[in-house]
Structures are given as structure tokens and as C-alpha cells.
Protein backbone atom coordinates (compact mmCIF):
# COMPACT_ATOMS: atom_id res chain seq x y z
CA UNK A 1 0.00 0.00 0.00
CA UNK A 2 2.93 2.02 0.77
CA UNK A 3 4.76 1.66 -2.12
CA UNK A 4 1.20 2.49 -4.15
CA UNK A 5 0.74 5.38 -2.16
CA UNK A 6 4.31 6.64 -3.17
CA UNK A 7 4.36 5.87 -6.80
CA UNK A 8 1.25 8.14 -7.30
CA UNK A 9 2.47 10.85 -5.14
CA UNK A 10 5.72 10.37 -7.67
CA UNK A 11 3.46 10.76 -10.48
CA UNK A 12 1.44 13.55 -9.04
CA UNK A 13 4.81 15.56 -8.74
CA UNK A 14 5.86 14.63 -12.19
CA UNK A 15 2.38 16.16 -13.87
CA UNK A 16 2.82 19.10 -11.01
CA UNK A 17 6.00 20.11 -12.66
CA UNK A 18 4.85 19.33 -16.47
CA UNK A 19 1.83 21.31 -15.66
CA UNK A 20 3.84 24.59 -14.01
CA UNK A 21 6.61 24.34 -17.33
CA UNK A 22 3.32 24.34 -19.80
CA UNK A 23 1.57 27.23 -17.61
CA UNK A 24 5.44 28.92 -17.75
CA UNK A 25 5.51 28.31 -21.48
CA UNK A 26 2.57 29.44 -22.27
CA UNK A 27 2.65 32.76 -20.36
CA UNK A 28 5.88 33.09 -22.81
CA UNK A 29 3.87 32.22 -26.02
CA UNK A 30 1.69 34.62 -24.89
CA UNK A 31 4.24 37.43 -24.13
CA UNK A 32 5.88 37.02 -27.76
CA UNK A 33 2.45 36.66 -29.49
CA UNK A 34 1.72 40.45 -28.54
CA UNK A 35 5.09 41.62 -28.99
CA UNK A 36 4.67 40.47 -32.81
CA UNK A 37 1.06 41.70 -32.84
CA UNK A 38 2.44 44.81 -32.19
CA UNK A 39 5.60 44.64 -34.47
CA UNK A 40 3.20 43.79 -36.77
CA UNK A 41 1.03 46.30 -36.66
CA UNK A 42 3.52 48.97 -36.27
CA UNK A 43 4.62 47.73 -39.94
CA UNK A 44 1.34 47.90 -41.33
CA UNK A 45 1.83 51.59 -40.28
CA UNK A 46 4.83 52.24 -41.72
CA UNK A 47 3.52 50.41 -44.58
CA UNK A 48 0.58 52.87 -45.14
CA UNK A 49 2.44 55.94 -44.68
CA UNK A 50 5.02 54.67 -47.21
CA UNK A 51 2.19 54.17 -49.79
CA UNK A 52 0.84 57.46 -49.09
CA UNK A 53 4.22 59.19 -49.92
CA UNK A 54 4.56 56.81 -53.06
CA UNK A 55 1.56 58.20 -54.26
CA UNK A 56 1.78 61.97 -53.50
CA UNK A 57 5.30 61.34 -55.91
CA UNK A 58 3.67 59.52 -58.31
CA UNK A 59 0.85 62.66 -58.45
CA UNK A 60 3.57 64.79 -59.13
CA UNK A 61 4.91 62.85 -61.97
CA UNK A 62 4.73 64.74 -64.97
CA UNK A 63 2.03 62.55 -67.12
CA UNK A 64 3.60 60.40 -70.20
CA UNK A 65 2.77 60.82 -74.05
CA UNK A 66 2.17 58.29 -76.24
């Protein structure tokens, strides 16, 4: 009984820790998930104003002849 009363508090340990280093892990997925949400969206920015510029040169092209 002893030694069945040790192996699962062995076990219970082990999925303890595995549960704490997925919690940990996931916290961290989490952390760099928003960090490129925000990267991201801080391109899609830079992205627009870029655009806008393009176009205000383009506008100022002088138009072609055929």
C-alpha cells in the first residue's frame, strides 16, 4: 500500500512540474504573441504611410505621351 501510495504521489509531482513548465511556457507564447502583434502592426503603419508618400510622388509625376 505504501509503495502504491508513493508511486502516485511520484506521479502527481511529475504532472505538477509538467503542468507549471506548460503554464510557464505558455505565459511566454503569450508574451511574444503580442510583442509580434504589435511589431506587426507597427509595420502595417509604416507600410501605409510609405504608400501614401509613393503616391503623393507619383501625383507629381509629370504625365507620359504616347
Amino acid at each position: 500500500m505504501d509503495d502504491e501510495l508513493d508511486s502516485l504521489e511520484q506521479k502527481l509531482a511529475l504532472l505538477i512540474a509538467r503542468s507549471d513548465a506548460l503554464c510557464e511556457a505558455n505565459e511566454t507564447l503569450r508574451r511574444e504573441l503580442a510583442s509580434a502583434k504589435e511589431r506587426n502592426r507597427a509595420f502595417a503603419q509604416r507600410m501605409q504611410a510609405a504608400s501614401v508618400r509613393l503616391d503623393a510622388l507619383l501625383d507629381r509625376l509629370p504625365e507620359a505621351e504616347a
